[in-house]
Every structure is written in C-alpha cells, then in structure tokens.
PDB file of N, CA and C in Angstrom:
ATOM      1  N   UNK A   1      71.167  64.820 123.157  1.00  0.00           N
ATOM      2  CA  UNK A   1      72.415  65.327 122.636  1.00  0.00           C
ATOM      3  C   UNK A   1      72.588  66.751 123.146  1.00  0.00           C
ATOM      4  N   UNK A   2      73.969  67.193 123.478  1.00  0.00           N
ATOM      5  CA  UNK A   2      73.809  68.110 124.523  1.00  0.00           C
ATOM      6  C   UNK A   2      74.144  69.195 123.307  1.00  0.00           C
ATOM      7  N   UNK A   3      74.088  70.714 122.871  1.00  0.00           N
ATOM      8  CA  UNK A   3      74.124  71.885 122.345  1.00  0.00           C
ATOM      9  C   UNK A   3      75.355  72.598 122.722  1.00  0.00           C
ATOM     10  N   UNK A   4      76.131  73.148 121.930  1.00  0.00           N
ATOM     11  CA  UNK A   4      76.898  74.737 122.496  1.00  0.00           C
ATOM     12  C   UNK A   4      76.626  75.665 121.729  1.00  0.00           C
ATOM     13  N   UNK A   5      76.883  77.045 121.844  1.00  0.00           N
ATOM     14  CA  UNK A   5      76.677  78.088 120.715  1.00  0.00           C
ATOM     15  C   UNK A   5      77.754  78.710 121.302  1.00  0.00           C
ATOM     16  N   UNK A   6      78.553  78.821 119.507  1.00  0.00           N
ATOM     17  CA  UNK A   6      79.576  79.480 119.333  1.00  0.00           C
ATOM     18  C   UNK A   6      79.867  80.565 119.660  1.00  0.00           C
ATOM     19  N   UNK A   7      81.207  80.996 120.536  1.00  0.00           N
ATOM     20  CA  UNK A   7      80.774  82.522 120.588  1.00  0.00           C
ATOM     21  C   UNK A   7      82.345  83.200 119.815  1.00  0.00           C
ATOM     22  N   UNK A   8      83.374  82.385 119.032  1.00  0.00           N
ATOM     23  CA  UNK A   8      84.343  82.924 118.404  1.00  0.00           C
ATOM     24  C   UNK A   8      84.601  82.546 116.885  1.00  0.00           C
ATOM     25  N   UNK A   9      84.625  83.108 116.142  1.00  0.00           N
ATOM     26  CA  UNK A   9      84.619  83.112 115.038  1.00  0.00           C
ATOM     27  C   UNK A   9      85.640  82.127 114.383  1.00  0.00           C
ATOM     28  N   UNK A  10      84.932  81.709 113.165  1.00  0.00           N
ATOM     29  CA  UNK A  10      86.014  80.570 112.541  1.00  0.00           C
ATOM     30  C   UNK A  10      87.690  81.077 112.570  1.00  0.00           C
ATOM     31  N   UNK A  11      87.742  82.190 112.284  1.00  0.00           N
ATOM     32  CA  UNK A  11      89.514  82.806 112.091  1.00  0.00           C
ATOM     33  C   UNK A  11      89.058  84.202 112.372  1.00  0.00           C
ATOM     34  N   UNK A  12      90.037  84.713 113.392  1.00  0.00           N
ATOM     35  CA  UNK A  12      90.297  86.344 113.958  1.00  0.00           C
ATOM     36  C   UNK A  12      91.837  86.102 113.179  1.00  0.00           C
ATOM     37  N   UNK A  13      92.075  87.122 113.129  1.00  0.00           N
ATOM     38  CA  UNK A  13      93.326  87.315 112.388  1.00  0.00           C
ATOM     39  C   UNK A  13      93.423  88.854 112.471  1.00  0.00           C
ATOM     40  N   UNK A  14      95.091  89.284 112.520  1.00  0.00           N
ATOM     41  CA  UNK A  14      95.248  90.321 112.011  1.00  0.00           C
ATOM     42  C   UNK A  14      95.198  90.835 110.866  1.00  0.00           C
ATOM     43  N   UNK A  15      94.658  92.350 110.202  1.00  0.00           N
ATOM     44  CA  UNK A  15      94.575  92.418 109.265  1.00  0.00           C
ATOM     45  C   UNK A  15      95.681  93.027 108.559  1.00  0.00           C
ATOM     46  N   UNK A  16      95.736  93.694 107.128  1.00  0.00           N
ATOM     47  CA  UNK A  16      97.161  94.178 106.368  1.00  0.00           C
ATOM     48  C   UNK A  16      97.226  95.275 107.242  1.00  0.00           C
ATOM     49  N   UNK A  17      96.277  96.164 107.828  1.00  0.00           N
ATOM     50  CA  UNK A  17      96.695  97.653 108.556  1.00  0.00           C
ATOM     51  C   UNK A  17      96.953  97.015 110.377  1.00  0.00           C
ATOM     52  N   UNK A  18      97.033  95.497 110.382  1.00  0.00           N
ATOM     53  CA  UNK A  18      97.841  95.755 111.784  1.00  0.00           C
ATOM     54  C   UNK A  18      96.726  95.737 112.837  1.00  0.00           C
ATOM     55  N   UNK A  19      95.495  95.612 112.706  1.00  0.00           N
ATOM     56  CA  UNK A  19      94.094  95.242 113.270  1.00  0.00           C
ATOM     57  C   UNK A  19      93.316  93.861 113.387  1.00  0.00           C
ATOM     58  N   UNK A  20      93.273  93.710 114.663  1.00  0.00           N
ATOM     59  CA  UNK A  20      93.000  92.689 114.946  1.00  0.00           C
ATOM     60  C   UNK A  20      91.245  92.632 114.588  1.00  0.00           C
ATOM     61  N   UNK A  21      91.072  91.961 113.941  1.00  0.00           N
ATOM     62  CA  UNK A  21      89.266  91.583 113.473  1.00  0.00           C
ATOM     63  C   UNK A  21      89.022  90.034 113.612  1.00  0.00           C
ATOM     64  N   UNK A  22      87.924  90.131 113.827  1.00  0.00           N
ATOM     65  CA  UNK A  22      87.170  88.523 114.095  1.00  0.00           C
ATOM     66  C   UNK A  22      86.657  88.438 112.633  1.00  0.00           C
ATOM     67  N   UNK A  23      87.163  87.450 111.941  1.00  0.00           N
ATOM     68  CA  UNK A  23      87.159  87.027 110.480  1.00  0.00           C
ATOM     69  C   UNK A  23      86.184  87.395 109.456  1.00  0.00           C
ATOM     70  N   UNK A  24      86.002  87.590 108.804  1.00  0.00           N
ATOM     71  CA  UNK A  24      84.929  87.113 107.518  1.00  0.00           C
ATOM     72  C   UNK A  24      84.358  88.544 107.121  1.00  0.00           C
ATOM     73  N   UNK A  25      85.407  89.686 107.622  1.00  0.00           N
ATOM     74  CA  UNK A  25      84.243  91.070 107.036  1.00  0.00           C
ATOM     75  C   UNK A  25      84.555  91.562 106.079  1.00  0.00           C
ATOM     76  N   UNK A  26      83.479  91.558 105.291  1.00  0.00           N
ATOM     77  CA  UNK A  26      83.892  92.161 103.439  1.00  0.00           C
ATOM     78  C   UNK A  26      84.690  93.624 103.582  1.00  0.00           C
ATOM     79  N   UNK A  27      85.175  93.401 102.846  1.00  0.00           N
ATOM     80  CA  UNK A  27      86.060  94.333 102.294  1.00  0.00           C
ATOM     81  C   UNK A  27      87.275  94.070 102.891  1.00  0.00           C
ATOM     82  N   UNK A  28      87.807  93.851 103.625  1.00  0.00           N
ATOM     83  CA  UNK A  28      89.034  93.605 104.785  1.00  0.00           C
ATOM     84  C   UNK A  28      90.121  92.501 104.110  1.00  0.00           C
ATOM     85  N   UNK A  29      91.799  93.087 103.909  1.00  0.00           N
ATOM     86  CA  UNK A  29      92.560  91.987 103.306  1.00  0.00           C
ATOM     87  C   UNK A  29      92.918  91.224 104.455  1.00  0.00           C
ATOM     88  N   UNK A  30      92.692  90.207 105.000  1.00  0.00           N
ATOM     89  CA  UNK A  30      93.181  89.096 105.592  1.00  0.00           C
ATOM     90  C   UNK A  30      94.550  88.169 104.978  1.00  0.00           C
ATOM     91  N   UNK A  31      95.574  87.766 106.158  1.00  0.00           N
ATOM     92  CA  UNK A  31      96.607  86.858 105.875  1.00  0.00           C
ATOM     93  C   UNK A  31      96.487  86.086 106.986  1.00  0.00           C
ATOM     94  N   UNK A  32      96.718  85.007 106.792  1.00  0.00           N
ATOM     95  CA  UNK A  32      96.894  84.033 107.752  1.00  0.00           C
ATOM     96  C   UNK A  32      98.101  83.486 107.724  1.00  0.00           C
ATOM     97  N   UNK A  33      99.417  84.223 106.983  1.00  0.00           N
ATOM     98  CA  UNK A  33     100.813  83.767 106.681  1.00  0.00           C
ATOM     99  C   UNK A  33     101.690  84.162 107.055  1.00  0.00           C
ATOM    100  N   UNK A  34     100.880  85.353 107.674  1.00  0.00           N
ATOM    101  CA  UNK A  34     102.395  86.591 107.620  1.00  0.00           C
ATOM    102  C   UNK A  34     102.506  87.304 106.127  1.00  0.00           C
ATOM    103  N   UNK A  35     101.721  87.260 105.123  1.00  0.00           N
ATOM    104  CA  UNK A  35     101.918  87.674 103.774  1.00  0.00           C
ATOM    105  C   UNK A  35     101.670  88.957 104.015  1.00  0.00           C
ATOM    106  N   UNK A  36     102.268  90.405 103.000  1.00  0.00           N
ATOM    107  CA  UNK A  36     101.560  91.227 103.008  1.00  0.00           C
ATOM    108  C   UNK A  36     101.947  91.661 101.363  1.00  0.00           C
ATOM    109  N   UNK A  37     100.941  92.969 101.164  1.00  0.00           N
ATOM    110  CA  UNK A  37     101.452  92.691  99.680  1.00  0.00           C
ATOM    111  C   UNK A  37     101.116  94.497  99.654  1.00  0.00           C
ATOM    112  N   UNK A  38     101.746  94.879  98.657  1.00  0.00           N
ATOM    113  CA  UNK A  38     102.656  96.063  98.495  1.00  0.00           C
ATOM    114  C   UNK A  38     102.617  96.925  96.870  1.00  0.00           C
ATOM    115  N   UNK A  39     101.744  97.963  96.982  1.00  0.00           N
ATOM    116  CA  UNK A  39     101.958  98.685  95.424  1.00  0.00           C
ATOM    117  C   UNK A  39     103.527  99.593  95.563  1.00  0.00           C
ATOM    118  N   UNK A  40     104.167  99.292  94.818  1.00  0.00           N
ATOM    119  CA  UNK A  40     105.540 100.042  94.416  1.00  0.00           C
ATOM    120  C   UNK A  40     105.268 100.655  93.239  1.00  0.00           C
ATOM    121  N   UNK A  41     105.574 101.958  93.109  1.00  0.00           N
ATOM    122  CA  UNK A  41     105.494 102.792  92.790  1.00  0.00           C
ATOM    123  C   UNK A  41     106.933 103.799  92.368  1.00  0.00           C
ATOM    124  N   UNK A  42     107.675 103.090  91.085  1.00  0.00           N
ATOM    125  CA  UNK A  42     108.729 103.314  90.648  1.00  0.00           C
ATOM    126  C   UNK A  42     109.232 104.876  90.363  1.00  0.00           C
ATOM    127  N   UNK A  43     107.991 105.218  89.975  1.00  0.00           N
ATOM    128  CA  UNK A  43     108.244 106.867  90.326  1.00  0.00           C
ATOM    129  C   UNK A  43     107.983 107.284  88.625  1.00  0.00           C
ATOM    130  N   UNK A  44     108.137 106.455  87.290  1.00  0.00           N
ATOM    131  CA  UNK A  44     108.271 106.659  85.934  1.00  0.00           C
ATOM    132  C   UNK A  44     108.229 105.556  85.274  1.00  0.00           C
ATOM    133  N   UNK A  45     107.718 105.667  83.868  1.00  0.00           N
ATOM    134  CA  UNK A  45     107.315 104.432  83.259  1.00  0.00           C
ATOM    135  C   UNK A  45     108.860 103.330  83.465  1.00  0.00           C
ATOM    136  N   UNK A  46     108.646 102.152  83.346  1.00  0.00           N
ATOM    137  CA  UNK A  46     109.697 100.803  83.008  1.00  0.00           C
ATOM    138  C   UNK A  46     109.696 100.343  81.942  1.00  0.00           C
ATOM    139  N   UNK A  47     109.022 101.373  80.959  1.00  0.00           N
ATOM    140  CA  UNK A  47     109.584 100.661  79.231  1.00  0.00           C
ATOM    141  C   UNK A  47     110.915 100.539  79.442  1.00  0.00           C
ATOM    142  N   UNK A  48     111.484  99.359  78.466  1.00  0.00           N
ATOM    143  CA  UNK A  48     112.778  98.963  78.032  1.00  0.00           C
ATOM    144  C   UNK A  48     113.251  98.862  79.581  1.00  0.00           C
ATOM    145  N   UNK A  49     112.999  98.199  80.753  1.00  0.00           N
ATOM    146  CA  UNK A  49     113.800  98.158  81.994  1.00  0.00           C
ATOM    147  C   UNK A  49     113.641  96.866  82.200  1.00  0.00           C
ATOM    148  N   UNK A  50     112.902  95.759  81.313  1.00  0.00           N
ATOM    149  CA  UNK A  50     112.457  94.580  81.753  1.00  0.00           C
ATOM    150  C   UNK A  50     113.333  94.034  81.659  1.00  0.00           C
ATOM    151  N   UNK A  51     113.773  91.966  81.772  1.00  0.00           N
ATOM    152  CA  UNK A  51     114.940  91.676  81.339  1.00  0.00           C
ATOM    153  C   UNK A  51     116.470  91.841  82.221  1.00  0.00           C
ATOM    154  N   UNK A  52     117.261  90.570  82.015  1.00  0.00           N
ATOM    155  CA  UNK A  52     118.437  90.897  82.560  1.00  0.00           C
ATOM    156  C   UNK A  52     119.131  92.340  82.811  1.00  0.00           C
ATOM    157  N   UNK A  53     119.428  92.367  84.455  1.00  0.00           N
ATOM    158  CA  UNK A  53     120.083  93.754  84.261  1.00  0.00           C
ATOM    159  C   UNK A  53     119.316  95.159  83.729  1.00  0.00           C
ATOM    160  N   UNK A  54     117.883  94.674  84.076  1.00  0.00           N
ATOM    161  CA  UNK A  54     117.017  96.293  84.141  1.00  0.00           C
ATOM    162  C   UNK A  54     116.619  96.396  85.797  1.00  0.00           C
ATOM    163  N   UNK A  55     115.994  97.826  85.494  1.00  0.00           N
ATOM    164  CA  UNK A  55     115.561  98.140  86.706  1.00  0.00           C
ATOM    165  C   UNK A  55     114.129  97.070  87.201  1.00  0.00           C
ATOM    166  N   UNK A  56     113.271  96.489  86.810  1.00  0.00           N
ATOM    167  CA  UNK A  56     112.509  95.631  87.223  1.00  0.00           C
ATOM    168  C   UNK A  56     113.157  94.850  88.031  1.00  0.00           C
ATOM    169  N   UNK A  57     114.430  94.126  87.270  1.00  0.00           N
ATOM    170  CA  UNK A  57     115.050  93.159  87.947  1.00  0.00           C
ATOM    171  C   UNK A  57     115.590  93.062  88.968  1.00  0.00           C
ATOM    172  N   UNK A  58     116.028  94.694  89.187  1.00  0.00           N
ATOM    173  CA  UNK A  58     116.927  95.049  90.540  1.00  0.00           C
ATOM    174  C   UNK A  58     115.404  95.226  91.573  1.00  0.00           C
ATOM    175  N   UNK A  59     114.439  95.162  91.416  1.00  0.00           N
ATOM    176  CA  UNK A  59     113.356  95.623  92.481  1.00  0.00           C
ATOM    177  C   UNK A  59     113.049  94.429  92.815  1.00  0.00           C
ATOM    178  N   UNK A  60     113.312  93.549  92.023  1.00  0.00           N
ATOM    179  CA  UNK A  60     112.511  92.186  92.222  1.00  0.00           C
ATOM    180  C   UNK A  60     113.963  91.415  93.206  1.00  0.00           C
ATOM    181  N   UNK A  61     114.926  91.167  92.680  1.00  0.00           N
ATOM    182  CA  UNK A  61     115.831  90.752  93.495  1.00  0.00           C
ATOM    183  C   UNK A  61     116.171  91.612  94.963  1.00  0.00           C
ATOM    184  N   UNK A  62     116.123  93.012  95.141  1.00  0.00           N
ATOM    185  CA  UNK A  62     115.623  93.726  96.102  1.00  0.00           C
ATOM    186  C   UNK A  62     115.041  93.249  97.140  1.00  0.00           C
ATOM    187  N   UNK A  63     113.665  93.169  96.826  1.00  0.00           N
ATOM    188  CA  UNK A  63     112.435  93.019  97.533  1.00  0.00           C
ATOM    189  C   UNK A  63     111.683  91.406  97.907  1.00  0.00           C
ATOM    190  N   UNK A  64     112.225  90.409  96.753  1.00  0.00           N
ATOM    191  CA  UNK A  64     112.302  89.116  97.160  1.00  0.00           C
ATOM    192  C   UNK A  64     111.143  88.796  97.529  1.00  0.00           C
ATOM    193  N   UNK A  65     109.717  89.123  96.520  1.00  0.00           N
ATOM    194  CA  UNK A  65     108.713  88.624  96.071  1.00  0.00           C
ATOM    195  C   UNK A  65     108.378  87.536  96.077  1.00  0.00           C
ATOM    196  N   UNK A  66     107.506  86.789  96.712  1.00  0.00           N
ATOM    197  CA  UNK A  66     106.288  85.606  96.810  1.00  0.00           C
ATOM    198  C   UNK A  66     105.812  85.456  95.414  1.00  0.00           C
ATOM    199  N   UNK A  67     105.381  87.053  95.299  1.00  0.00           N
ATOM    200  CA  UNK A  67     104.472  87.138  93.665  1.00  0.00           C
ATOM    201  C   UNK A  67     104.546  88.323  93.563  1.00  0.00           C
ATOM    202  N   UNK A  68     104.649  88.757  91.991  1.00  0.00           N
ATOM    203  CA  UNK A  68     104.983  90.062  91.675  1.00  0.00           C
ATOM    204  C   UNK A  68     104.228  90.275  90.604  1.00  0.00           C
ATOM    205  N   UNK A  69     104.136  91.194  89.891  1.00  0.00           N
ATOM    206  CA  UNK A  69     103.113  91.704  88.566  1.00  0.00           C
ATOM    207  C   UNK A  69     103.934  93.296  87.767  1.00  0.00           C
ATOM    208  N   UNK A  70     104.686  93.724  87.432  1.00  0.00           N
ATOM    209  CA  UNK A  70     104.968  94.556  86.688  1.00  0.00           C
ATOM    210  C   UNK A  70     103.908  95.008  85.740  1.00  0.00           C
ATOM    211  N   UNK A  71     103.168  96.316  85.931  1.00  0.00           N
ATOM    212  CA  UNK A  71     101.684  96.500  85.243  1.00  0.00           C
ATOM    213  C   UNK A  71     101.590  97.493  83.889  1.00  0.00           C
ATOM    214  N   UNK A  72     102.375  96.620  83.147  1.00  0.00           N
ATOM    215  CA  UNK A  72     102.155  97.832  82.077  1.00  0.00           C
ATOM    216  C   UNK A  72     103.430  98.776  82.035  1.00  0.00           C
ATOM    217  N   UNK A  73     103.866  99.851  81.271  1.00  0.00           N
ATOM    218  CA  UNK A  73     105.251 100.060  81.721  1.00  0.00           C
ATOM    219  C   UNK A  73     104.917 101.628  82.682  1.00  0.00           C
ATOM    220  N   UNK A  74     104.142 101.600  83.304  1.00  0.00           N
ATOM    221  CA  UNK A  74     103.563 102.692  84.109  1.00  0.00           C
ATOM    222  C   UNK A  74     104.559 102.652  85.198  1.00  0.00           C
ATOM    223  N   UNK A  75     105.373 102.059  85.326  1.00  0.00           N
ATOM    224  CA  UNK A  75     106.158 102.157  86.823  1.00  0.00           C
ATOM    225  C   UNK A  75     105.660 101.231  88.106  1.00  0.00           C
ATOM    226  N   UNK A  76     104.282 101.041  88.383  1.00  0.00           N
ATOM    227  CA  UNK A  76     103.683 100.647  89.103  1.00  0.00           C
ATOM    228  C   UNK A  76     104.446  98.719  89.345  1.00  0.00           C
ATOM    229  N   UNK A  77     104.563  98.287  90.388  1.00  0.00           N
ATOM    230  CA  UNK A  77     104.918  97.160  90.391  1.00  0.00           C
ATOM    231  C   UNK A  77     103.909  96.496  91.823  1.00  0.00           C
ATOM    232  N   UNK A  78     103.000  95.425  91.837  1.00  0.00           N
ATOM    233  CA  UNK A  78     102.402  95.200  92.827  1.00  0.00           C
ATOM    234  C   UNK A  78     103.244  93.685  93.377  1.00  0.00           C
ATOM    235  N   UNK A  79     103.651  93.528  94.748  1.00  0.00           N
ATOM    236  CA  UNK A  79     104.360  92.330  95.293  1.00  0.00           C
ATOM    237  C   UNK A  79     103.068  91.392  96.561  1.00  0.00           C
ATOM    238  N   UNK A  80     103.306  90.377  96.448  1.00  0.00           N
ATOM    239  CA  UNK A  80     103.036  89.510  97.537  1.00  0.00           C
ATOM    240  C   UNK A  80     104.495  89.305  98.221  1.00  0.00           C
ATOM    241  N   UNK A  81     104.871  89.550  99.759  1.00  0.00           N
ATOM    242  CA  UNK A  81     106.055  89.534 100.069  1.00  0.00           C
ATOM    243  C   UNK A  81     105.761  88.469 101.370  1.00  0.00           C
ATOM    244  N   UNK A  82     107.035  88.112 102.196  1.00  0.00           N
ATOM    245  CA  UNK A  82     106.608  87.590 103.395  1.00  0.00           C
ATOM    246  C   UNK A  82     106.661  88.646 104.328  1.00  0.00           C
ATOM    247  N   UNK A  83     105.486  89.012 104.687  1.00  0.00           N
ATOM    248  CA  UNK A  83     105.118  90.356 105.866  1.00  0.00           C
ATOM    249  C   UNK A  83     105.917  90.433 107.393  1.00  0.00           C
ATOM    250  N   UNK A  84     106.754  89.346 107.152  1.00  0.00           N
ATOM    251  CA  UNK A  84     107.728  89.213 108.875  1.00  0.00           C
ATOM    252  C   UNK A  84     108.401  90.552 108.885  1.00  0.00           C
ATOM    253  N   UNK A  85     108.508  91.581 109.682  1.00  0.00           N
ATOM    254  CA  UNK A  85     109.374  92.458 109.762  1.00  0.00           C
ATOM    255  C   UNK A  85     109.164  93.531 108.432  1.00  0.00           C
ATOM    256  N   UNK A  86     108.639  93.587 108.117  1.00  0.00           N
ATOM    257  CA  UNK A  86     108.667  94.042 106.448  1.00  0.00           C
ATOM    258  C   UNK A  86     107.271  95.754 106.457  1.00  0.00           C
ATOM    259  N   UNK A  87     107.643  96.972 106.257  1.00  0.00           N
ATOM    260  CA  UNK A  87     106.655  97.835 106.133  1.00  0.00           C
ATOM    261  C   UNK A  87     106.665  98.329 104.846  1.00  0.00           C
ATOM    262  N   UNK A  88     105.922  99.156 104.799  1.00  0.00           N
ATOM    263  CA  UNK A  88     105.822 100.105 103.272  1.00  0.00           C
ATOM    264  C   UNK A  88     107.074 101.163 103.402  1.00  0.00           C
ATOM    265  N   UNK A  89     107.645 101.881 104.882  1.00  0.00           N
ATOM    266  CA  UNK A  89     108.384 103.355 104.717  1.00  0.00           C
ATOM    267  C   UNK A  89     109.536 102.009 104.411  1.00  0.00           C
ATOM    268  N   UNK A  90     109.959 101.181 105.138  1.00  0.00           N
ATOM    269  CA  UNK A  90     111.196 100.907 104.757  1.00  0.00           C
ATOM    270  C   UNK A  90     111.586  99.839 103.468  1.00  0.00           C
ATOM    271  N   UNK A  91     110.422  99.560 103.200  1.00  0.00           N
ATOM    272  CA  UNK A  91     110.563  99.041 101.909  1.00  0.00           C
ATOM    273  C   UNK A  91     110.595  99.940 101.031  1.00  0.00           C
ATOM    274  N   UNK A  92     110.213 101.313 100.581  1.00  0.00           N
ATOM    275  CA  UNK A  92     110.521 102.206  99.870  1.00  0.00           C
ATOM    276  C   UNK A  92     112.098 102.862  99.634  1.00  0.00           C
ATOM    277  N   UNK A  93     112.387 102.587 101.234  1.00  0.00           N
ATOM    278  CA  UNK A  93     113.974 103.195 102.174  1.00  0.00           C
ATOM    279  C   UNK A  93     114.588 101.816 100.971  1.00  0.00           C
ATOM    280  N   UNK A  94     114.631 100.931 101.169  1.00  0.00           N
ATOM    281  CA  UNK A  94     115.582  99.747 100.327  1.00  0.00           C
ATOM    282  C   UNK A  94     115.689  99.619  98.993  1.00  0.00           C
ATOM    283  N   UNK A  95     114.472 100.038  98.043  1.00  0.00           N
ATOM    284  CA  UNK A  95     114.191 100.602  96.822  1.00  0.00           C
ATOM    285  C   UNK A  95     114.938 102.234  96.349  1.00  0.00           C
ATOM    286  N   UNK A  96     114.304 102.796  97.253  1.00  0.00           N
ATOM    287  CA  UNK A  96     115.645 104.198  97.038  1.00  0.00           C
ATOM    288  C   UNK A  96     117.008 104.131  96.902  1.00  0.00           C
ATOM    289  N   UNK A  97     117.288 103.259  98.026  1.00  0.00           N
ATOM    290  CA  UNK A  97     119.011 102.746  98.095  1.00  0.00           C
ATOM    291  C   UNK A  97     119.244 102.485  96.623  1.00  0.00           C
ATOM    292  N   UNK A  98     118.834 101.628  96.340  1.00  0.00           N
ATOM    293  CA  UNK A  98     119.379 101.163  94.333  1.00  0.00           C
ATOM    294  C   UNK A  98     119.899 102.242  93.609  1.00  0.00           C
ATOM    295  N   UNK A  99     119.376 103.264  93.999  1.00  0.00           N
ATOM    296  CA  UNK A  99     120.010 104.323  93.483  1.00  0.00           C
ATOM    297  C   UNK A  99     119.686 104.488  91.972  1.00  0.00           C
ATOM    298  N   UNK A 100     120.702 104.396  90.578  1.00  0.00           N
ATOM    299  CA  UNK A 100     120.216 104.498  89.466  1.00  0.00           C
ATOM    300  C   UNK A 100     120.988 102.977  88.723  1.00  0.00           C
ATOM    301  N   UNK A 101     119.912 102.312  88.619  1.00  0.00           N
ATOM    302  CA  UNK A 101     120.018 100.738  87.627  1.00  0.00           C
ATOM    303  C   UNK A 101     119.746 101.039  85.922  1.00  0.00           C
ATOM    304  N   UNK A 102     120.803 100.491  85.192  1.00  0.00           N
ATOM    305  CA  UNK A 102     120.229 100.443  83.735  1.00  0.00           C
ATOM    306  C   UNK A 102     119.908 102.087  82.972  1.00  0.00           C
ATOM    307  N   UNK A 103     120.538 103.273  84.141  1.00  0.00           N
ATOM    308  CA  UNK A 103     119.910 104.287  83.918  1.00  0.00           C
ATOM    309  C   UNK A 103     118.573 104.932  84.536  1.00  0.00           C
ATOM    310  N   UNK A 104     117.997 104.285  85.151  1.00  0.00           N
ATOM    311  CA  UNK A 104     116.820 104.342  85.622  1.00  0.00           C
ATOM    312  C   UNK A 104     117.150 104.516  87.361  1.00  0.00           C
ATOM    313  N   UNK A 105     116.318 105.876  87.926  1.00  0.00           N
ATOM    314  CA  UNK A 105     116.320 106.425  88.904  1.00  0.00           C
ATOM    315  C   UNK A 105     115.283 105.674  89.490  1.00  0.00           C
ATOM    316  N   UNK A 106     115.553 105.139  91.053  1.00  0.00           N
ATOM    317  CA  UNK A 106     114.445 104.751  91.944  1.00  0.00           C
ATOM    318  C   UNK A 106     114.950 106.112  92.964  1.00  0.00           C
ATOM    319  N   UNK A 107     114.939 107.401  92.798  1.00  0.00           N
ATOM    320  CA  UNK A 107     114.754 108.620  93.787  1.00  0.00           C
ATOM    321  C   UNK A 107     113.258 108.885  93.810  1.00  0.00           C
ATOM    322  N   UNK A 108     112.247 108.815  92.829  1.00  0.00           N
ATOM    323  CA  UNK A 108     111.120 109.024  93.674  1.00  0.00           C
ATOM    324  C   UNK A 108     110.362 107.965  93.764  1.00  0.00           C
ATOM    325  N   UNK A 109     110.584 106.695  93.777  1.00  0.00           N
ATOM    326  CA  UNK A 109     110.074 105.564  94.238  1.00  0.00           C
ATOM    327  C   UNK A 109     108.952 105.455  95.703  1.00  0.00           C
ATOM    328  N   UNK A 110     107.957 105.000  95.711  1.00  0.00           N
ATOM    329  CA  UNK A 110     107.420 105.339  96.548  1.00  0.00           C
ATOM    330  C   UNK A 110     106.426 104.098  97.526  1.00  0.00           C
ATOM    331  N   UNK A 111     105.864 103.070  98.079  1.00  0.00           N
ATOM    332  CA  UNK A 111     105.989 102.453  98.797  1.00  0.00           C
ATOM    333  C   UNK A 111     104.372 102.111  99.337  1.00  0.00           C
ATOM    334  N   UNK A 112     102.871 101.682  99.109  1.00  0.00           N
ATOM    335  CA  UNK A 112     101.957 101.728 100.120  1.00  0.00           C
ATOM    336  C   UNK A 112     101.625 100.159 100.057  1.00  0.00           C
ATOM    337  N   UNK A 113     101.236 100.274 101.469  1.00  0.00           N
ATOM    338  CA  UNK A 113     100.610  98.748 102.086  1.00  0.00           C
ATOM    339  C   UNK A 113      99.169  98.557 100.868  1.00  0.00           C
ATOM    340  N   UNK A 114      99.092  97.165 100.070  1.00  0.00           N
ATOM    341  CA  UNK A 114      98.072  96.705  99.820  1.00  0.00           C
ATOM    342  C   UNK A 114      97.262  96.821 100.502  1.00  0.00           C
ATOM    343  N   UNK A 115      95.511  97.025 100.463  1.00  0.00           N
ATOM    344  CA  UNK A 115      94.326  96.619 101.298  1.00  0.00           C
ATOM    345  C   UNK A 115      93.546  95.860 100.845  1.00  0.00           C
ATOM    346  N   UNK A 116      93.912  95.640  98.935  1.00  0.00           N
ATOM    347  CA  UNK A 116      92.503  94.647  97.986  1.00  0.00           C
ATOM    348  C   UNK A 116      93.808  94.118  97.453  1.00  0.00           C
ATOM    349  N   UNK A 117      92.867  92.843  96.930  1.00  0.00           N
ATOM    350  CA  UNK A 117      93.163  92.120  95.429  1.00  0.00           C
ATOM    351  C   UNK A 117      92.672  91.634  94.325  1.00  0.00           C
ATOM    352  N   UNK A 118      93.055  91.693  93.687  1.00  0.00           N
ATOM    353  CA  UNK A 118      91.953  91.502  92.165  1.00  0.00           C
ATOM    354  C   UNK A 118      93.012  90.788  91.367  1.00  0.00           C
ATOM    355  N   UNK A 119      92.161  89.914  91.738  1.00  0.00           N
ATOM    356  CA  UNK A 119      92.518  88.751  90.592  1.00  0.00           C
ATOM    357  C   UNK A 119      92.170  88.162  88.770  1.00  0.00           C
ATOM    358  N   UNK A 120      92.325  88.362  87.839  1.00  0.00           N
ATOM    359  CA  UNK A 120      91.879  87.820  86.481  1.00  0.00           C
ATOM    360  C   UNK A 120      92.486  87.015  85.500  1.00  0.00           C
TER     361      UNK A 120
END
C-alpha cells in the first residue's frame, strides 16, 4: 500500500484581521463564511431603548445581524454579521448616521472587529 504525507493543512483560511493562516492555531477567530463579528459600542447605557422604536432597534435593523446580543444596558452591543464588504470604520460611519433615535445619540458610537468568542 503506497503512503503520502501531508503537507497542507485541513483548512487555511483567512482570519477576522484579514491574515491568511494555515488552520487550527489557538487563539485565532477563524470564518469559513465570510462571517465577521463586531463589538458596537453605543457610546452610553440602552436602559429603556429596547423594544419597538428604540435605539437597539434602529442598530439592529441598521446593521442586519446574523446574531446579535445587547449586553446589559451598558451600551455595548456584540453582532455576528455577513463579513462581505463590511469593516469596523464604516460600520461605525452607518451607526453615526442614525443620528438621534428615541432620544438617544449614536454621536459617540464606536465600532471594533471581534477577535474571540465566548459562548454560555
């Protein structure tokens, strides 16, 4: 029976920072979808913004989330998005646009590329 030895890794993939790696190294967020996923950073808590016609709602219809998590009313909003065309400056740029929803200012709204996930 004749032998080969492998010399490419089960999955190379690009990673969330845009780096090409040969698969499987801890710590490193991998997509194989085009997914990328995104801490938003509302700028001030989202008490009372949840719900029809709050500011949550306008970020979420906005930004057009895979998967989303609103964390507490800290402002913080984490997305799974489809990563085609899609960065952190101009996804912040499209969040600013909203301008003021429900009363609620997205002027210092702010925008970084995921690198982990934690799941529970």
């Amino acid at each position: 029976m004749s032998t080969s030895t492998r010399v490419n890794p089960v999955a190379a993939y690009t990673n969330s920072d845009g780096v090409d790696t040969s698969g499987h190294t801890h710590g490193v967020l991998f997509s194989v979808m085009q997914l990328k996923a995104f801490v938003i950073d509302c700028g001030a808590t989202l008490a009372g913004q949840g719900g029809i016609g709050g500011a949550i709602e306008a970020v979420f219809r906005e930004v057009q989330p895979l998967m989303f998590e609103s964390t507490s009313t800290s402002g913080v909003i984490h997305v799974i998005v489809d990563g085609h065309a899609v960065d952190a400056t101009g996804l912040a740029a499209r969040i600013a646009a909203l301008g003021t929803v429900n009363g609620y200012s997205f002027a210092g709204a702010t925008v970084t590329l995921g690198t982990h996930i934690t799941v529970s």
